[in-house]
N, C-alpha and C. Protein backbone atom coordinates (compact mmCIF):
# COMPACT_ATOMS: atom_id res chain seq x y z
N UNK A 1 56.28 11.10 -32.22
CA UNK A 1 54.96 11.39 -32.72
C UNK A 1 54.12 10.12 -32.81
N UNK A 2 54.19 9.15 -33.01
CA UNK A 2 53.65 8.08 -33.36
C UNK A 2 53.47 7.65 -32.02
N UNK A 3 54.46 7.49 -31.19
CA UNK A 3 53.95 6.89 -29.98
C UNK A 3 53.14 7.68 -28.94
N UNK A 4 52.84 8.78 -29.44
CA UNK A 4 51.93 9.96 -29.22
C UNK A 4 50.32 9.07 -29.36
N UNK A 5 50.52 8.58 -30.97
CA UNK A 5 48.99 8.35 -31.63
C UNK A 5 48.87 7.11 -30.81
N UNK A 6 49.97 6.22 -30.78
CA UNK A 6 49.77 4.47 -30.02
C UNK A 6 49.05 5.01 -28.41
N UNK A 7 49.06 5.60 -27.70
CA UNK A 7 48.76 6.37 -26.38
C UNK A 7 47.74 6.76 -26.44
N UNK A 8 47.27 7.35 -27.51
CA UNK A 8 45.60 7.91 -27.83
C UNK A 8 44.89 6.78 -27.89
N UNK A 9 45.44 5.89 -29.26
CA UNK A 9 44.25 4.58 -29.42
C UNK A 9 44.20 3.80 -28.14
N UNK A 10 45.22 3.60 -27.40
CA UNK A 10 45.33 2.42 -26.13
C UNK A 10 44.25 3.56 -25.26
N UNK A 11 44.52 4.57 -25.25
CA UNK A 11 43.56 5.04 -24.59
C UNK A 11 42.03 5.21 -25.01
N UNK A 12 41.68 5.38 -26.06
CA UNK A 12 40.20 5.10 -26.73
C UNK A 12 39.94 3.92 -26.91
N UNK A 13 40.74 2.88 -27.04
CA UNK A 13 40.44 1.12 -26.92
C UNK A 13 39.88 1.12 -25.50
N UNK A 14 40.55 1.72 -24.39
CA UNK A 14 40.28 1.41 -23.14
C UNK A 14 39.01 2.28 -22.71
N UNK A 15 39.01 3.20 -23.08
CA UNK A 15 37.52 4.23 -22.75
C UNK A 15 36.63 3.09 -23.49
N UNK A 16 35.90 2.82 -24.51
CA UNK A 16 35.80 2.00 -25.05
C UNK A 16 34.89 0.76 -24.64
N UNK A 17 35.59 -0.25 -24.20
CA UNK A 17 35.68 -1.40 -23.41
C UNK A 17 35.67 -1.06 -21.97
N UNK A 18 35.54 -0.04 -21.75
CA UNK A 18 35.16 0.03 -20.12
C UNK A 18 33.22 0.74 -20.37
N UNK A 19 33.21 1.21 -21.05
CA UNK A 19 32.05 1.89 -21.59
C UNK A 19 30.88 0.76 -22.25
N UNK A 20 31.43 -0.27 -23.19
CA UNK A 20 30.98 -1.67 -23.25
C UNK A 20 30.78 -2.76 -22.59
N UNK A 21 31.94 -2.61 -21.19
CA UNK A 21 31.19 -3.91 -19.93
C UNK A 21 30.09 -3.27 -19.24
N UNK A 22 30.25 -2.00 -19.14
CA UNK A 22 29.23 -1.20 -18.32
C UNK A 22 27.71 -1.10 -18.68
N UNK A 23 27.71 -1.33 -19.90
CA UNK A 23 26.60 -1.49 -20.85
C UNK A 23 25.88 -2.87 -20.48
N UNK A 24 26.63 -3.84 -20.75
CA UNK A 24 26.49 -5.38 -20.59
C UNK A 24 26.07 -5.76 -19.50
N UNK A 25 26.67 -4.72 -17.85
CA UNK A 25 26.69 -4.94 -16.68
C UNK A 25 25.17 -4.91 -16.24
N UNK A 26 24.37 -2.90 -17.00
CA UNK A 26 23.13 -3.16 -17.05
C UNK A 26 21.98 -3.83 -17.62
N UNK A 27 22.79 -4.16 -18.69
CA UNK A 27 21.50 -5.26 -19.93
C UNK A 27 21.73 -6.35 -18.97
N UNK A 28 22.78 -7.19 -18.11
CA UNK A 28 22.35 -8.27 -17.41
C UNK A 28 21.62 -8.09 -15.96
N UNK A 29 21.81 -6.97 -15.72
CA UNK A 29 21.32 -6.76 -14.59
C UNK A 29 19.92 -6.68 -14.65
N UNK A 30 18.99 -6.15 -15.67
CA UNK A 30 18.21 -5.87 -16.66
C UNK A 30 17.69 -3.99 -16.31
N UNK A 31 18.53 -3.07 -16.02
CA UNK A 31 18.36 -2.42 -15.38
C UNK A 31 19.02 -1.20 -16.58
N UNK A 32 17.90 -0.07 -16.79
CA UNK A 32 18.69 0.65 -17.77
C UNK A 32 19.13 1.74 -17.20
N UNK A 33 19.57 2.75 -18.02
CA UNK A 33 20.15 4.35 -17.82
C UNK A 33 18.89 4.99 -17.99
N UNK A 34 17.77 4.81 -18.53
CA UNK A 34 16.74 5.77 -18.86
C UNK A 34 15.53 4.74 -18.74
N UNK A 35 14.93 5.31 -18.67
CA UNK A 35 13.04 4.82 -18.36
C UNK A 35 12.69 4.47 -19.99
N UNK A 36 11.69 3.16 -20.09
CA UNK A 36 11.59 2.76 -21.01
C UNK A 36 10.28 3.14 -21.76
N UNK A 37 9.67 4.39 -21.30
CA UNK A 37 8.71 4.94 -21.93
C UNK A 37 7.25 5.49 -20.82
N UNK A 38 6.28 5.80 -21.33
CA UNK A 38 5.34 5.84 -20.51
C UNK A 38 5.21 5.03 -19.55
N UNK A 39 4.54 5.95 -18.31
CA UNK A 39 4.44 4.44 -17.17
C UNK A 39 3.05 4.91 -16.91
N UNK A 40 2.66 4.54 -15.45
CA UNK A 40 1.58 4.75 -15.00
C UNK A 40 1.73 4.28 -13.33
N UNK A 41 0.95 4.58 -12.32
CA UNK A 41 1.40 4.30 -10.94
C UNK A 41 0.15 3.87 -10.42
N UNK A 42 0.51 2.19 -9.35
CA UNK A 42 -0.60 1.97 -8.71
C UNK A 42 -0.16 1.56 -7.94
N UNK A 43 -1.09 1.47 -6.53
CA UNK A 43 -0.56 1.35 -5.65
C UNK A 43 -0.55 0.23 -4.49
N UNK A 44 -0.22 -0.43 -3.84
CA UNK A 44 -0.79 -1.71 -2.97
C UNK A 44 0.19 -1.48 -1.64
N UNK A 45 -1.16 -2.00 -0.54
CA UNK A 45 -0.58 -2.06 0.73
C UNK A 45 -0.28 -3.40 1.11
N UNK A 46 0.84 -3.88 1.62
CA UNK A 46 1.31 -5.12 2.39
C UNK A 46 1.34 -5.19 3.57
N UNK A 47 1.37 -6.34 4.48
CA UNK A 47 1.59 -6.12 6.00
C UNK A 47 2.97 -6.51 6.02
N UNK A 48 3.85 -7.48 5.31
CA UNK A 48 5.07 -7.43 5.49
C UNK A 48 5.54 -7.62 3.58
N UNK A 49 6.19 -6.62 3.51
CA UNK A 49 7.17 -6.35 2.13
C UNK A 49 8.39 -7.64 2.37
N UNK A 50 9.14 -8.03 3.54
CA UNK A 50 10.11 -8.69 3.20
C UNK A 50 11.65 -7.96 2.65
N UNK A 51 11.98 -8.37 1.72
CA UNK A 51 13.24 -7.93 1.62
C UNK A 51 12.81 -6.88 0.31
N UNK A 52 12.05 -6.73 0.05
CA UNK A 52 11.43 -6.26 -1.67
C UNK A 52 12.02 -4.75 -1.67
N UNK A 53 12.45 -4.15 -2.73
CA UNK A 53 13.62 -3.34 -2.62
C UNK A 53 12.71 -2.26 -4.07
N UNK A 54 12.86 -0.76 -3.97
CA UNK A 54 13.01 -0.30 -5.29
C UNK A 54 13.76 -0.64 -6.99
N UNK A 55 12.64 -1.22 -7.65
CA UNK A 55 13.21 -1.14 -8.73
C UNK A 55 13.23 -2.78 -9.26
N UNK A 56 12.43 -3.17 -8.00
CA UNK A 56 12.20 -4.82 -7.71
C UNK A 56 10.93 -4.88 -9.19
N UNK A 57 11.63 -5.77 -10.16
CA UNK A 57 10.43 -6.28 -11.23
C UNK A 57 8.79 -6.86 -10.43
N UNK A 58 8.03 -5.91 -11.20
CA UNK A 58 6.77 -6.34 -11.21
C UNK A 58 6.67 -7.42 -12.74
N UNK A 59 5.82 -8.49 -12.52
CA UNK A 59 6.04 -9.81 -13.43
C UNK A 59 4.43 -10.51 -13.64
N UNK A 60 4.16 -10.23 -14.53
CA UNK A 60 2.66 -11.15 -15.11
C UNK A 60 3.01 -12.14 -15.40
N UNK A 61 2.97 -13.74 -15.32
CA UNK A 61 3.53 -14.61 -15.82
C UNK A 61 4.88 -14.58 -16.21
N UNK A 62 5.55 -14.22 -15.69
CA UNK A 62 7.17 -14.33 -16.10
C UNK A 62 7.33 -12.58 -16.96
N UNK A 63 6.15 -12.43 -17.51
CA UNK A 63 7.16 -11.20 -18.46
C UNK A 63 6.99 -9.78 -17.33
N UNK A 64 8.08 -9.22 -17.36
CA UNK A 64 8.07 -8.12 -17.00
C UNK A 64 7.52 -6.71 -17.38
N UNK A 65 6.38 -6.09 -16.65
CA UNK A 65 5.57 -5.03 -16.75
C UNK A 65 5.91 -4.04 -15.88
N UNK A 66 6.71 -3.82 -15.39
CA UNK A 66 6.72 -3.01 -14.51
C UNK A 66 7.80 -3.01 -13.28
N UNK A 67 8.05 -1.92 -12.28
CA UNK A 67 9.26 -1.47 -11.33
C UNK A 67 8.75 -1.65 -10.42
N UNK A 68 9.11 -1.41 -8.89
CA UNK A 68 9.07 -0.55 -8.07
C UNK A 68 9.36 0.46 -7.88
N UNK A 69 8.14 1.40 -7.87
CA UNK A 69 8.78 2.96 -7.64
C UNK A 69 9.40 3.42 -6.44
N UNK A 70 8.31 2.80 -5.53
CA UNK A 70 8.78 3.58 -4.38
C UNK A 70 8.28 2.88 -3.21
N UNK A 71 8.89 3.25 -1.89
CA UNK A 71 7.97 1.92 -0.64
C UNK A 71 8.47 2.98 0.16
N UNK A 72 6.94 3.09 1.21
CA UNK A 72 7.45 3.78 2.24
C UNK A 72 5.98 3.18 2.89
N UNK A 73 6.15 3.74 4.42
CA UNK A 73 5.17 3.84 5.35
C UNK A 73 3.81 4.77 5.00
N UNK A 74 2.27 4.00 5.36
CA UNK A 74 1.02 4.93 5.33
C UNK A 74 1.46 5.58 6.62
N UNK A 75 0.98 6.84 6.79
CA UNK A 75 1.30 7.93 8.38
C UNK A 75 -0.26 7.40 8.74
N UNK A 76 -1.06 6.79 8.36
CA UNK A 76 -2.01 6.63 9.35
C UNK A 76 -2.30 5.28 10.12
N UNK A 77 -1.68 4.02 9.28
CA UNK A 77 -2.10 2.99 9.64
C UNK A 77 -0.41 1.79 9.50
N UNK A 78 0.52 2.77 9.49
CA UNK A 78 2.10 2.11 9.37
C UNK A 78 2.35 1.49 8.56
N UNK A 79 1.40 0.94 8.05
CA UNK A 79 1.51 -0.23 6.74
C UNK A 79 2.48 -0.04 5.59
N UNK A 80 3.18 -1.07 5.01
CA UNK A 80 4.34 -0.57 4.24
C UNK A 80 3.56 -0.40 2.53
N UNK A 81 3.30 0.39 1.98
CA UNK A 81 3.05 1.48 0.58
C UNK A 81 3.69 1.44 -0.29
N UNK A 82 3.46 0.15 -1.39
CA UNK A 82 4.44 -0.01 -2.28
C UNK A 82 3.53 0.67 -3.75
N UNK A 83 4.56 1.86 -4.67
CA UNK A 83 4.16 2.32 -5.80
C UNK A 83 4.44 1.25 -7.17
N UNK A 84 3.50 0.75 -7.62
CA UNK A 84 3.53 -0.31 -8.88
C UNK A 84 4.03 1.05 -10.03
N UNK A 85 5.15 0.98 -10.80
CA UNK A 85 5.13 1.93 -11.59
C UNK A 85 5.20 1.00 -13.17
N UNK A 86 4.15 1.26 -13.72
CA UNK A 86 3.72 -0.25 -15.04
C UNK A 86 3.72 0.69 -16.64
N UNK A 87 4.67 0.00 -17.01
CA UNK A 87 4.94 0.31 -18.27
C UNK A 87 2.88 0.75 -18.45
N UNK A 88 2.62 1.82 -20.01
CA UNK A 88 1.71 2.35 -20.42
C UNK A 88 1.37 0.96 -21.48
N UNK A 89 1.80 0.20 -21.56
CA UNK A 89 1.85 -0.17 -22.67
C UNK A 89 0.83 -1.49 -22.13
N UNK A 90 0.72 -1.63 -21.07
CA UNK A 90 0.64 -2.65 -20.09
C UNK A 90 -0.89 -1.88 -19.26
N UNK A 91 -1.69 -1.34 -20.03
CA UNK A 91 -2.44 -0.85 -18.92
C UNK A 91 -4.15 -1.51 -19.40
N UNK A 92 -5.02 -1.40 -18.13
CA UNK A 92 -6.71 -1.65 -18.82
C UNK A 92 -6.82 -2.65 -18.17
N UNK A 93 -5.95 -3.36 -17.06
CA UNK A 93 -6.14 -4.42 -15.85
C UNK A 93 -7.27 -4.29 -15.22
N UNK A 94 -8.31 -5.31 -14.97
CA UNK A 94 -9.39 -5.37 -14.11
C UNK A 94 -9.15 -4.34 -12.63
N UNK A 95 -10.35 -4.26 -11.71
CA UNK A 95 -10.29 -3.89 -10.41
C UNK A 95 -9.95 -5.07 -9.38
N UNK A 96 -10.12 -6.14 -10.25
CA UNK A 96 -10.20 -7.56 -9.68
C UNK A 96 -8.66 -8.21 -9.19
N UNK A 97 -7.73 -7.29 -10.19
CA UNK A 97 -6.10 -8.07 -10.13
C UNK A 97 -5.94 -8.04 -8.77
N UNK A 98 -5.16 -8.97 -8.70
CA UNK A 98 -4.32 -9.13 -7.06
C UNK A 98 -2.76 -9.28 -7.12
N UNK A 99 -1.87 -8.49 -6.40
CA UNK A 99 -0.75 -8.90 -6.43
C UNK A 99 -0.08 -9.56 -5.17
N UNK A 100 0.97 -10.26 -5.01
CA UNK A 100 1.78 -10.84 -4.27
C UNK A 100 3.05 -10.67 -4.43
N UNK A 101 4.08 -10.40 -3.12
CA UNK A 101 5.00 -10.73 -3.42
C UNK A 101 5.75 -11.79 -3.27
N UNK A 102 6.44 -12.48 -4.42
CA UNK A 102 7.49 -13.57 -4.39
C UNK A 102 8.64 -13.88 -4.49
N UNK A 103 9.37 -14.83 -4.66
CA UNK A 103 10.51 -14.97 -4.35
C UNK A 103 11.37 -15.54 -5.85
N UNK A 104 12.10 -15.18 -6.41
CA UNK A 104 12.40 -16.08 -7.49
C UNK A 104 13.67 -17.37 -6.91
N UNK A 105 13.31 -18.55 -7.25
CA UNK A 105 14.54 -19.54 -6.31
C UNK A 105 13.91 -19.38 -4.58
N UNK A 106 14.80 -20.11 -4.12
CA UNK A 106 14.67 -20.63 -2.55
C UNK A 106 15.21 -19.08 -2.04
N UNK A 107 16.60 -18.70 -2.06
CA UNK A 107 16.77 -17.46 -1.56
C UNK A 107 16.88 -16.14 -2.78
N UNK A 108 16.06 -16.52 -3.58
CA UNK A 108 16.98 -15.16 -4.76
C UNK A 108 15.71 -13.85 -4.31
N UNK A 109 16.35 -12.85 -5.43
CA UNK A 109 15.57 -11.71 -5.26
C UNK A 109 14.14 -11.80 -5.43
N UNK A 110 13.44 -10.52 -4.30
CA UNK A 110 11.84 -10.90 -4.43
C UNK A 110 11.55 -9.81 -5.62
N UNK A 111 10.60 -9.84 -6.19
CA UNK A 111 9.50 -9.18 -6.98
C UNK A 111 8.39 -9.30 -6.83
N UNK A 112 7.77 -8.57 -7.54
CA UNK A 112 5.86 -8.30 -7.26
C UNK A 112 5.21 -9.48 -8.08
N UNK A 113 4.37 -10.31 -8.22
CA UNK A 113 3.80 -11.37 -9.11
C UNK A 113 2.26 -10.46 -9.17
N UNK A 114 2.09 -9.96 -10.33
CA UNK A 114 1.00 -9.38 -10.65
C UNK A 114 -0.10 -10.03 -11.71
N UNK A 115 -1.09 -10.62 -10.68
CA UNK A 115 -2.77 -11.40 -11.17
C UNK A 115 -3.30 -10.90 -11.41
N UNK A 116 -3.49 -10.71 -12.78
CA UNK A 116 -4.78 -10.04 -13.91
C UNK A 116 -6.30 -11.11 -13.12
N UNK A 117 -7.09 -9.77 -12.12
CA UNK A 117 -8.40 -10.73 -12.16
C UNK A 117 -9.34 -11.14 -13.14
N UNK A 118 -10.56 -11.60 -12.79
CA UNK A 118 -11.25 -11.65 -13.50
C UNK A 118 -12.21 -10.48 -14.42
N UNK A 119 -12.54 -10.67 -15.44
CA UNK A 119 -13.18 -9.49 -16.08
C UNK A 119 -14.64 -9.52 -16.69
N UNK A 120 -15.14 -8.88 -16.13
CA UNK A 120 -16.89 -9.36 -16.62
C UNK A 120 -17.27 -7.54 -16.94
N UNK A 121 -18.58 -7.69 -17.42
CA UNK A 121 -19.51 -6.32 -17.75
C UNK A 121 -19.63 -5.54 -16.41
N UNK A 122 -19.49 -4.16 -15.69
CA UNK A 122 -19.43 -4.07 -14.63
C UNK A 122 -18.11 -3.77 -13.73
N UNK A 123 -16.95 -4.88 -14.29
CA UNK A 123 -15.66 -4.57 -13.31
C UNK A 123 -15.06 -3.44 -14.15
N UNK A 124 -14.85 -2.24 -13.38
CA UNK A 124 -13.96 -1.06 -13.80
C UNK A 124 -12.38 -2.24 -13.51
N UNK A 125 -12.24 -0.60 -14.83
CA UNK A 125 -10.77 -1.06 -15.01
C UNK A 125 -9.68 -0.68 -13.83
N UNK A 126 -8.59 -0.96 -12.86
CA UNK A 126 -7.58 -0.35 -12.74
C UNK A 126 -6.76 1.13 -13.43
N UNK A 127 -7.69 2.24 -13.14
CA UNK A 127 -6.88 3.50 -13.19
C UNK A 127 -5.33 4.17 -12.41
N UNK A 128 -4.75 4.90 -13.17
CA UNK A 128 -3.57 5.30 -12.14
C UNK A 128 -4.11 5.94 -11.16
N UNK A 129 -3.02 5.78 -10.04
CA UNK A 129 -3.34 5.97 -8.81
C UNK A 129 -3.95 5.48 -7.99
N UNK A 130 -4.49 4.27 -8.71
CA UNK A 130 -5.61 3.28 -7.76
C UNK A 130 -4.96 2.39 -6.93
N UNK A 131 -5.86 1.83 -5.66
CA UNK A 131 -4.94 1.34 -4.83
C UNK A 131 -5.43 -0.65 -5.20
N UNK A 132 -4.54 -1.31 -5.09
CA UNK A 132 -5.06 -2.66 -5.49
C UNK A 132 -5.00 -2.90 -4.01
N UNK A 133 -6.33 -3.69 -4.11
CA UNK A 133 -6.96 -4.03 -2.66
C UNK A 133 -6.63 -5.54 -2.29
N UNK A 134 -6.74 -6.49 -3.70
CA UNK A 134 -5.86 -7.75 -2.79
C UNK A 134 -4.49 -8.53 -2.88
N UNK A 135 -4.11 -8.21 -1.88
CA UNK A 135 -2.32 -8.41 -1.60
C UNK A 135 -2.23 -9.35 -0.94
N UNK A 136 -1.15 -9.85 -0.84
CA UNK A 136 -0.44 -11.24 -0.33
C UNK A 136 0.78 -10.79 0.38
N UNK A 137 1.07 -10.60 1.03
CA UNK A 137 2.94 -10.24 1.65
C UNK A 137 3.89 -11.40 1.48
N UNK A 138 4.78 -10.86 1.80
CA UNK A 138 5.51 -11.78 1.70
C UNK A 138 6.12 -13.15 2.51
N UNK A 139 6.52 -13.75 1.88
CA UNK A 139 7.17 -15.41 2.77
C UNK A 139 8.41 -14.87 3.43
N UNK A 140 8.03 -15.01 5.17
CA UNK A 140 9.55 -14.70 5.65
C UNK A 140 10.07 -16.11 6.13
N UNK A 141 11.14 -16.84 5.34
CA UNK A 141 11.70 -18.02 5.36
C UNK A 141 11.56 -18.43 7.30
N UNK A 142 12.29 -17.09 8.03
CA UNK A 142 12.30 -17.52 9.29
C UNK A 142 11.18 -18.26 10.38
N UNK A 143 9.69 -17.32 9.56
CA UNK A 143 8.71 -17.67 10.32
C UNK A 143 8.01 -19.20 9.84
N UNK A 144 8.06 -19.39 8.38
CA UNK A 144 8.07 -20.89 8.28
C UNK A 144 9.14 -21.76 9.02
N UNK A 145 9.58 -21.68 8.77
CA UNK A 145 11.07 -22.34 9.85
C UNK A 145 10.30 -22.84 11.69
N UNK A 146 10.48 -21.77 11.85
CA UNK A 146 9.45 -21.72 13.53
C UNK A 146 8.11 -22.39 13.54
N UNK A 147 7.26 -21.91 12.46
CA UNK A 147 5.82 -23.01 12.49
C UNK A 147 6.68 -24.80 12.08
N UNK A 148 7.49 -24.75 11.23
CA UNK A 148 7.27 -26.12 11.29
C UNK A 148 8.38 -27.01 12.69
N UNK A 149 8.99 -26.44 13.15
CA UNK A 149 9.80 -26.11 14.51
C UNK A 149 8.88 -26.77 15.34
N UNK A 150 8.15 -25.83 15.44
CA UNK A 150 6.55 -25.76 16.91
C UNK A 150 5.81 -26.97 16.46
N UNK A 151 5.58 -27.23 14.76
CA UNK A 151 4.99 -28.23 14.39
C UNK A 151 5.25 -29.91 14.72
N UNK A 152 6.33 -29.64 14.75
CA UNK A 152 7.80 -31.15 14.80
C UNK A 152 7.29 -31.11 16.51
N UNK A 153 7.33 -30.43 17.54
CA UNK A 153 7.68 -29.95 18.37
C UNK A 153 6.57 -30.73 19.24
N UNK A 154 5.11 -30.32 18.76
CA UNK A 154 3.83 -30.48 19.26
C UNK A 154 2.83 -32.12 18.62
N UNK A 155 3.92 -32.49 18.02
CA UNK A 155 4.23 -34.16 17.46
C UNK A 155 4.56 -35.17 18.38
């Protein structure tokens, strides 16, 4: 009987602690089980996304506002269609913002770098569903590589 109960706890110690790294795995990853409240969706076109992935942090100065919802192709003009999905909490951005995408480190993961424009009497705000009109794409390491290549080259 007892080594009945020792079999249960080794087994609820272990449910447990597998249930607690898993936890830890997403708080470092910074990535949860559930949505962290109201959002809101906007939208921006790039000519090249790069490696930028769903779920890729959108970032105002370092703090994080927001996901990637979603990236796909416009059907009229091919362009790659990335959905800004921005915490509610986070909303009333100029028409003026511009985003870019960047790189965190030399090779680490990209994210969105989102520029609050300027704000005067006159600039509407950024509503959902709006499309932000000035974008930056991204740095493809290879094609710097080649300009300064051709650069060295034509020296």
């Amino acid at each position: 009987m007892t080594s009945r109960k020792i079999e249960i706890g080794v087994g609820l110690f272990v449910t447990l602690a597998i249930a607690s790294l898993l936890m830890m795995a997403l708080k470092v990853a910074d990535q949860g089980m559930s949505g962290n409240g109201e959002t809101y969706s906007l939208f921006a076109k790039f000519d090249n996304i790069g490696g930028l992935k769903t779920r890729s942090a959108i970032k105002v100065g370092g703090v994080v506002i927001g996901r990637v919802g979603n990236i796909e192709l416009d059907s009229e003009d091919f362009t790659p269609v990335v959905e800004l999905v921005i915490s509610k909490e986070y909303e009333g951005f100029p028409d003026t913002s511009s985003v870019s995408i960047l790189t965190s480190g030399l090779l680490g993961e990209q994210y969105i770098g989102f520029q609050p424009g300027f704000s005067f009497e006159g600039i509407e705000v950024l509503e959902p569903g709006d499309y932000i009109s000035d974008t930056k794409s991204a740095l493809v390491l290879e094609d710097l590589i080649g300009q300064f290549l051709f650069s060295q080259k034509n020296d």
